[in-house]
N, C-alpha and C. Protein backbone atom coordinates (compact mmCIF):
# COMPACT_ATOMS: atom_id res chain seq x y z
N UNK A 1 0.85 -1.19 0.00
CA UNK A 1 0.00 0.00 0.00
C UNK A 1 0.89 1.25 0.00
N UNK A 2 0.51 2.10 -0.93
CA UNK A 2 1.31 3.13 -1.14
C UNK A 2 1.07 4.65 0.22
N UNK A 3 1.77 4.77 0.44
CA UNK A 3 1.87 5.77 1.80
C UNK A 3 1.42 7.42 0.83
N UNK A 4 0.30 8.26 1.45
CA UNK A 4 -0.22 9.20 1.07
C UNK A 4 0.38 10.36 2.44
N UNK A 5 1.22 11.30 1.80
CA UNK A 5 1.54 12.34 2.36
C UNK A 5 0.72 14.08 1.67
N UNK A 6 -0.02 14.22 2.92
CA UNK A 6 -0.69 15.34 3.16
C UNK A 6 0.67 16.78 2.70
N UNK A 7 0.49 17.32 1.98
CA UNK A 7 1.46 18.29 1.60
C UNK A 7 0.62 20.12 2.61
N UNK A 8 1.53 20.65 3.29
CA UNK A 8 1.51 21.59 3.51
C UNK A 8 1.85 22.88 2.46
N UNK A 9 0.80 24.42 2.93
CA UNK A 9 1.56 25.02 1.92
C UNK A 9 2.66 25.34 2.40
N UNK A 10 3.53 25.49 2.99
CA UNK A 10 4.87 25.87 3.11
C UNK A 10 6.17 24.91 2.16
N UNK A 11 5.27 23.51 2.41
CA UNK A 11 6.20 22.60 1.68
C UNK A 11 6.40 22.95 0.09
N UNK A 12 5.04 23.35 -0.82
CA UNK A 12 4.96 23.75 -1.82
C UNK A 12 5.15 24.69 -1.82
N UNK A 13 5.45 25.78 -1.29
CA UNK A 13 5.78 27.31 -1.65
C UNK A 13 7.64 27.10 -1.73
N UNK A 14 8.28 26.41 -0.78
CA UNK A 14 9.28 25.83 -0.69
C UNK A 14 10.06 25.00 -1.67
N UNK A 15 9.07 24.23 -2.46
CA UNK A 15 9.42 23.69 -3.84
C UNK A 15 9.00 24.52 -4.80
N UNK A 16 8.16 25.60 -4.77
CA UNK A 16 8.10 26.38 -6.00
C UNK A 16 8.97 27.29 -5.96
N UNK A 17 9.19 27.74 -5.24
CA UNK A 17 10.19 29.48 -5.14
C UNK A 17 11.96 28.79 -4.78
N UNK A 18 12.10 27.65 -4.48
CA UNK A 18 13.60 27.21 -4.18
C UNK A 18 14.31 28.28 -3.37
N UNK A 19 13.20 29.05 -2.11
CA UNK A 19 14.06 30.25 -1.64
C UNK A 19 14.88 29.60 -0.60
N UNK A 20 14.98 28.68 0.10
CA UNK A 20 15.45 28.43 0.98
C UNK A 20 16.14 27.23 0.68
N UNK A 21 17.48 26.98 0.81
CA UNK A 21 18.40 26.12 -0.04
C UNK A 21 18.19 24.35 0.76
N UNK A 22 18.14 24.23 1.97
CA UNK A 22 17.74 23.07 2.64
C UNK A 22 16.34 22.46 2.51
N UNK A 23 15.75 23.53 2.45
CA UNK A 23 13.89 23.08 2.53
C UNK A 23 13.74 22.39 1.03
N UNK A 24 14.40 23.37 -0.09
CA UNK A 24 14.31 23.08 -1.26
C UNK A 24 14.46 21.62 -1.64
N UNK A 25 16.06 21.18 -1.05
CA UNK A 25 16.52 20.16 -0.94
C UNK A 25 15.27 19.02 -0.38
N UNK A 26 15.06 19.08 0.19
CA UNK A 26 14.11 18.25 0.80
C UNK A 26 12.70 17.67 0.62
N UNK A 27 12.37 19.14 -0.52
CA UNK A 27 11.09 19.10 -1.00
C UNK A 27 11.26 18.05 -2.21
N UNK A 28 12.39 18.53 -2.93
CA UNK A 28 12.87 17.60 -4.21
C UNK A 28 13.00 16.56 -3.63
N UNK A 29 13.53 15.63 -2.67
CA UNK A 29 13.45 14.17 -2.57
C UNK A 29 12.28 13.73 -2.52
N UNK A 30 11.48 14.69 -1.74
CA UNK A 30 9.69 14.58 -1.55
C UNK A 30 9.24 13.84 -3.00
N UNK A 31 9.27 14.85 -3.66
CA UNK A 31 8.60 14.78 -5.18
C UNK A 31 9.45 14.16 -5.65
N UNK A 32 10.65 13.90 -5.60
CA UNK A 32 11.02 12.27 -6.78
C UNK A 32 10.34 10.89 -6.19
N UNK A 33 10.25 10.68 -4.78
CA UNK A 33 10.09 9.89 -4.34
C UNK A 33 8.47 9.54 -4.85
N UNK A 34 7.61 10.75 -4.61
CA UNK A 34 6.41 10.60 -5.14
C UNK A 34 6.41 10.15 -7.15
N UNK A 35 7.15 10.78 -7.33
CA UNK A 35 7.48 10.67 -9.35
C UNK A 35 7.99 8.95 -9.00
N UNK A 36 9.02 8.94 -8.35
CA UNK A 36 9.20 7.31 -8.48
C UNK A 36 7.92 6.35 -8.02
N UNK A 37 7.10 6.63 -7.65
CA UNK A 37 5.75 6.34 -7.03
C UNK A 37 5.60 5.40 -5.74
N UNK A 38 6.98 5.58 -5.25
CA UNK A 38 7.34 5.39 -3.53
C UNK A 38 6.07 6.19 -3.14
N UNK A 39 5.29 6.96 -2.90
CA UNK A 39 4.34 7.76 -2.05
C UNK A 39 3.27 8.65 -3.41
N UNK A 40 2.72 9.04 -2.61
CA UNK A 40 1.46 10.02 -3.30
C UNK A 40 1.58 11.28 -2.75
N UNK A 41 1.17 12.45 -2.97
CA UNK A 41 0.92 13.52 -2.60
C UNK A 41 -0.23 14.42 -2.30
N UNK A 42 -0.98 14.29 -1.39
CA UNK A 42 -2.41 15.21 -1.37
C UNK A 42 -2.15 16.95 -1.55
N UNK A 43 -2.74 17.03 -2.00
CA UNK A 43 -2.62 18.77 -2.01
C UNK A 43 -4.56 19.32 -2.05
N UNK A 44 -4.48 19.74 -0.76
CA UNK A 44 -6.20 20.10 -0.36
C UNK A 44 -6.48 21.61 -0.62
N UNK A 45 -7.45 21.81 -1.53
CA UNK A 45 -7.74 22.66 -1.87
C UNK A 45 -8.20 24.13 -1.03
N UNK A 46 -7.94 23.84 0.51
CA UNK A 46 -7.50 24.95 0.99
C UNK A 46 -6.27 25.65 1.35
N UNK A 47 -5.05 24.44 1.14
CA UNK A 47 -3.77 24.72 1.12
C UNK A 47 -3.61 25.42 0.35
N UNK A 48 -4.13 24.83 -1.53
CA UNK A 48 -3.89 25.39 -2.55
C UNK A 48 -4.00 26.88 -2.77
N UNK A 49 -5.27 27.45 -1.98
CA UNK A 49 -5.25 28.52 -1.92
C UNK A 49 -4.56 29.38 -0.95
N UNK A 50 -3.89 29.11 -0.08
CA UNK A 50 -3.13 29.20 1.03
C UNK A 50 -1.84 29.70 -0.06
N UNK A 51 -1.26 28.72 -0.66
CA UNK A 51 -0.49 28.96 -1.70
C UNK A 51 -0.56 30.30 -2.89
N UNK A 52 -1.64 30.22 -2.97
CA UNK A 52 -1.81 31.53 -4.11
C UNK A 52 -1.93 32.49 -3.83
N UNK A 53 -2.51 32.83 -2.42
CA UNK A 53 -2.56 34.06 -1.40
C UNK A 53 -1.34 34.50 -1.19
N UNK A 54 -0.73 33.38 -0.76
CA UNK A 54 1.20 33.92 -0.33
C UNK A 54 1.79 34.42 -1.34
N UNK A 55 1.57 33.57 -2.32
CA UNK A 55 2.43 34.22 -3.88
C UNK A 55 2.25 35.61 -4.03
N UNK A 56 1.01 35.69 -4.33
CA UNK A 56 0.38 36.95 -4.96
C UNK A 56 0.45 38.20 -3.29
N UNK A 57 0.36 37.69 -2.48
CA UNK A 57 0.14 39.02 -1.34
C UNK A 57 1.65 39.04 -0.59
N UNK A 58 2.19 38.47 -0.35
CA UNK A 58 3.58 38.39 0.55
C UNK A 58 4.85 38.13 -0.56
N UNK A 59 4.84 37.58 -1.72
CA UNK A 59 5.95 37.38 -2.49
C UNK A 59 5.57 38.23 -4.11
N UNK A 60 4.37 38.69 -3.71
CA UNK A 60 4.02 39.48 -5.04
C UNK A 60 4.48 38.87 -6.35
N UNK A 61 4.11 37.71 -6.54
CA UNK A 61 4.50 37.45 -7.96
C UNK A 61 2.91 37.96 -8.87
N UNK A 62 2.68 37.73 -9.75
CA UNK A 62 1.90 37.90 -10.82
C UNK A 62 1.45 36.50 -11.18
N UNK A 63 0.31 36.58 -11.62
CA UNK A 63 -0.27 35.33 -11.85
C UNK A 63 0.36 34.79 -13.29
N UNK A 64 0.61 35.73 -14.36
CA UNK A 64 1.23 34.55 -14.58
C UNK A 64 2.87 34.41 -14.41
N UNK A 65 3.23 34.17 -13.36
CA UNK A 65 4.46 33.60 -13.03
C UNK A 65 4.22 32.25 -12.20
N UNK A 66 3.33 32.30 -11.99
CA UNK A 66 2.77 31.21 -11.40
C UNK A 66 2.17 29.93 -11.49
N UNK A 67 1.20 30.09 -12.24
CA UNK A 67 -0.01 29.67 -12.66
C UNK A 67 -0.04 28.33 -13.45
N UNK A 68 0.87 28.30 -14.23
CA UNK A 68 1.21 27.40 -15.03
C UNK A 68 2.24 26.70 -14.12
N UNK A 69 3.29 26.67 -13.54
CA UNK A 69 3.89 25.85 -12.78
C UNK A 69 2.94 25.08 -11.75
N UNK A 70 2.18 25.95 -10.98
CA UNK A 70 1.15 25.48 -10.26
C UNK A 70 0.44 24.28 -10.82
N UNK A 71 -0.51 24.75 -11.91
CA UNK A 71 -1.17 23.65 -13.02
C UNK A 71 0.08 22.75 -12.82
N UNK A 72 1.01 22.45 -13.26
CA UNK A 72 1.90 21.39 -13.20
C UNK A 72 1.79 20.69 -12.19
N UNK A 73 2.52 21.05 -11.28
CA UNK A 73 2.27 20.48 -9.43
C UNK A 73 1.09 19.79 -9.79
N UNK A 74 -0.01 20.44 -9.81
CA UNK A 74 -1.32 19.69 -9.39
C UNK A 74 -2.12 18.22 -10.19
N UNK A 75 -1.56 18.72 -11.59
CA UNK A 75 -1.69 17.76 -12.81
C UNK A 75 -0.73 16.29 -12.31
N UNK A 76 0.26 16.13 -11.67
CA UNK A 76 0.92 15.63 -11.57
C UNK A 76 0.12 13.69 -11.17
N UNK A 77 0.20 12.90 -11.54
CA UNK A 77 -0.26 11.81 -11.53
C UNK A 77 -0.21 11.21 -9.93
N UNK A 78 0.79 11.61 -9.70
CA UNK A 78 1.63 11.29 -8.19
C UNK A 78 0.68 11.96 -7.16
N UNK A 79 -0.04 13.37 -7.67
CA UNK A 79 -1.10 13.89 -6.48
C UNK A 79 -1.83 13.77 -6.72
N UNK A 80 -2.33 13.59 -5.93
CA UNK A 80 -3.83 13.36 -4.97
C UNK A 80 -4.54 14.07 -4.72
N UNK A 81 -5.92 14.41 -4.77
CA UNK A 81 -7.14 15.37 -4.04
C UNK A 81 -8.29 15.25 -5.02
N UNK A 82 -9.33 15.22 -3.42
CA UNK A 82 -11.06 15.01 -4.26
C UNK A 82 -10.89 15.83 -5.76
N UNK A 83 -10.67 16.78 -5.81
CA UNK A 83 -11.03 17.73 -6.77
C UNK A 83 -10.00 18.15 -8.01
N UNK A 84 -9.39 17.38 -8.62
CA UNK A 84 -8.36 17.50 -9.27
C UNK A 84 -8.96 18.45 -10.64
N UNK A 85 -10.15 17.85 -11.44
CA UNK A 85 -10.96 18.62 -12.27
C UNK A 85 -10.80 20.17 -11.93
N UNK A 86 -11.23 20.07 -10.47
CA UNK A 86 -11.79 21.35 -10.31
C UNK A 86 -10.63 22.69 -9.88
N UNK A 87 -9.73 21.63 -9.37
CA UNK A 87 -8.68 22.53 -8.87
C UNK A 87 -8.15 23.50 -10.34
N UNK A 88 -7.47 22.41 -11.10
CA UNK A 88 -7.02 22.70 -12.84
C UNK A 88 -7.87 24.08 -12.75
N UNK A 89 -9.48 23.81 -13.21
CA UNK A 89 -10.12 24.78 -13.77
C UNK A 89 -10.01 25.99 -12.79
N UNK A 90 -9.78 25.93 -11.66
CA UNK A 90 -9.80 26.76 -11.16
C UNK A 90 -8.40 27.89 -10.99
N UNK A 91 -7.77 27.16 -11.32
CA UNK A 91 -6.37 27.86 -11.47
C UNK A 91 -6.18 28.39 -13.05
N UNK A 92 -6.78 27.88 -14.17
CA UNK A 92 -6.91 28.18 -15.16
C UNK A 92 -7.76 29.97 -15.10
N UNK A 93 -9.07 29.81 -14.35
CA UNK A 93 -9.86 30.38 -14.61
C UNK A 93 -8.78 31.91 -13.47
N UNK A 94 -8.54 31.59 -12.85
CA UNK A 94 -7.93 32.41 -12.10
C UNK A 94 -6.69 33.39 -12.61
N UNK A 95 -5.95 32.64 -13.37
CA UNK A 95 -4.72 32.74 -14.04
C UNK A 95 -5.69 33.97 -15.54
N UNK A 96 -6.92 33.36 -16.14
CA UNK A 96 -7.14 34.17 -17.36
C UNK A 96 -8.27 35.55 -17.03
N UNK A 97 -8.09 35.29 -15.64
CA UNK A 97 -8.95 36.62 -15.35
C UNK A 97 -8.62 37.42 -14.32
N UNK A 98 -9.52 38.56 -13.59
CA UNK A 98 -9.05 39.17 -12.88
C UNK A 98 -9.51 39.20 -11.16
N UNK A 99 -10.15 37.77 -11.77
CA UNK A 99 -10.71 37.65 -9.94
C UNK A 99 -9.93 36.95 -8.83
N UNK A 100 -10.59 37.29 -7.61
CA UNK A 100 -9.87 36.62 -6.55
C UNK A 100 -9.90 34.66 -6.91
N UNK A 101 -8.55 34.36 -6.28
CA UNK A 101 -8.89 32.65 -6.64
C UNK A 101 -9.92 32.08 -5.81
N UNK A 102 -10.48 32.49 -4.69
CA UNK A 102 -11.52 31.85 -4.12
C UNK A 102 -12.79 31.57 -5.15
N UNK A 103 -13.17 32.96 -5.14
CA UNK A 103 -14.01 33.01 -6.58
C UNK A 103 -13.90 32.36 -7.48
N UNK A 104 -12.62 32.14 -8.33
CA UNK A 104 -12.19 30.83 -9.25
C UNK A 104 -12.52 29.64 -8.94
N UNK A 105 -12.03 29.69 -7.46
CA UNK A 105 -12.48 28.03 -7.06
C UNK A 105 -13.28 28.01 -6.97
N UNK A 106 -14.72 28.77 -6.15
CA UNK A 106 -16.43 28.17 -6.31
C UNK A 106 -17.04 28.29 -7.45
N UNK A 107 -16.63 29.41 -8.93
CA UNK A 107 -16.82 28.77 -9.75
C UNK A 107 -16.67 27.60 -10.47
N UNK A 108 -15.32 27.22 -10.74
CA UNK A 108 -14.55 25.94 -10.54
C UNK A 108 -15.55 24.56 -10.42
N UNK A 109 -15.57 24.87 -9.06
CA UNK A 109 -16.35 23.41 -8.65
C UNK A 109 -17.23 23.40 -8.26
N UNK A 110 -18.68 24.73 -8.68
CA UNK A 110 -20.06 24.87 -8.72
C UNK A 110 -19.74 24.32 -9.97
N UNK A 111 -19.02 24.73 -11.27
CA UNK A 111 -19.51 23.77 -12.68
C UNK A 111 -19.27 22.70 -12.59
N UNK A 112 -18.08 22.05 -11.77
CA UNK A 112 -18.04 20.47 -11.70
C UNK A 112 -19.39 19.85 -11.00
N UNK A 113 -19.19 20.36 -10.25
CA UNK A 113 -20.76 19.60 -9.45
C UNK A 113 -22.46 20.32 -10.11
N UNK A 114 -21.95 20.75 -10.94
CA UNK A 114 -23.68 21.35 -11.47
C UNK A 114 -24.71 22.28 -10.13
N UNK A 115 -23.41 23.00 -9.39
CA UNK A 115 -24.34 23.77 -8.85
C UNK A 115 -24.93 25.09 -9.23
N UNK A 116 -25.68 25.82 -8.61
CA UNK A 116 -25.73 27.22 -9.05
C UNK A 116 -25.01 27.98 -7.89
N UNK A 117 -24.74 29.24 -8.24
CA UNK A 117 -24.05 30.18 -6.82
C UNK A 117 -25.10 31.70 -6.58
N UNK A 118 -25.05 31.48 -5.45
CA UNK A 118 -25.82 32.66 -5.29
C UNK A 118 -24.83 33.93 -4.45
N UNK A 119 -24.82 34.70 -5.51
CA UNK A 119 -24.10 36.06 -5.24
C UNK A 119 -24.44 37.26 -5.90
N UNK A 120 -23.71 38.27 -5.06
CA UNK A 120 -24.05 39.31 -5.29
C UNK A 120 -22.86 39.87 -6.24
N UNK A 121 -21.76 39.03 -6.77
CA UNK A 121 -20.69 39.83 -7.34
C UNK A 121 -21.27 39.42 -8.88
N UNK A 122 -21.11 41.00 -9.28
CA UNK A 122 -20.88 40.44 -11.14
C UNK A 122 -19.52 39.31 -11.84
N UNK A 123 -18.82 39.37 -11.12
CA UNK A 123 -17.81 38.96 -11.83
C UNK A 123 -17.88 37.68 -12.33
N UNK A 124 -19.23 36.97 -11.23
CA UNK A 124 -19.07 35.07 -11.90
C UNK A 124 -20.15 35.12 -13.10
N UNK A 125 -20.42 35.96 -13.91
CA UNK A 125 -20.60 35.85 -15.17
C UNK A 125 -19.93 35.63 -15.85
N UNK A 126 -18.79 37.00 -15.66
CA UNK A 126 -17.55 35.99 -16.69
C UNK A 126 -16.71 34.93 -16.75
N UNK A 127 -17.21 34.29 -15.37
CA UNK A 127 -16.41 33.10 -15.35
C UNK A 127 -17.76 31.87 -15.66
N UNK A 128 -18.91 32.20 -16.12
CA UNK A 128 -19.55 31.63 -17.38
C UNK A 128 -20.05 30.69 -15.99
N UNK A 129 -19.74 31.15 -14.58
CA UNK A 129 -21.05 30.20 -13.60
C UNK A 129 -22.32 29.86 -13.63
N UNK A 130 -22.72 29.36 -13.48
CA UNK A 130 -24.69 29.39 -13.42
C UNK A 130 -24.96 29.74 -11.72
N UNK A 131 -25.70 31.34 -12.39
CA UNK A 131 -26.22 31.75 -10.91
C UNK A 131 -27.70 31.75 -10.69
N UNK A 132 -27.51 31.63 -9.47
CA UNK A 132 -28.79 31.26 -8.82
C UNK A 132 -30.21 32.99 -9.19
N UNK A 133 -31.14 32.52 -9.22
CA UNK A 133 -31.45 33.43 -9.67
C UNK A 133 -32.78 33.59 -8.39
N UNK A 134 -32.75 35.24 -7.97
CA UNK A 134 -33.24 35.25 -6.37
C UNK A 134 -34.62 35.68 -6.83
């Protein structure tokens, strides 16, 4: 049985940015070990956003410096999480527009699950949601 390790965001901010030369180190054995398919990797979609908050508010990168490496990480066969569909789209949708990623994500995975959203922001029109209509 293959051993499933819960990934923190620090661990992934740590393997994306290589700022810290030991952590880095460490993260990379992480993820070969998972690529060799010694282990799995969960990555929970509130980490994920945990992750995109830090980027964008404390390390100020730009989405797209990001976004697409991210998509990578997550695409990755080796990880794990309920929502893999939804995560993608949601980082997609986040990356080609100008909204917050939370927003990305309940659009995201209101279209995976066929929900409607009920809000008051215009913006999940353009992310082509089905809203609830009051």
């Amino acid at each position: 049985m293959i051993t499933i390790v819960s990934l923190d965001a620090n661990v992934i901010l740590r393997y994306f940015l290589a700022d810290h030369e030991e952590f880095f180190r460490q993260t990379q054995v992480l993820f070969l070990s998972a690529q060799n398919g010694d282990i799995k990797l969960y990555v929970d979609e509130v980490i994920l956003a945990e992750v995109v908050w830090t980027l964008t508010s404390f390390h100020h990168l730009l989405r797209s410096d990001f976004c697409s490496k991210l998509s990578t990480i997550v695409s990755q066969p080796f990880v794990v999480t309920k929502n893999k569909k939804a995560l993608l789209a949601a980082i997609s949708l986040y990356e080609q527009t100008n909204v917050d990623y939370v927003d990305a994500w309940l659009a995201a995975i209101s279209k995976t699950r066929k929900y409607q959203i009920a809000t008051f922001d215009n913006h999940f029109k353009k992310l082509k949601a089905k809203l609830h209509t009051w």
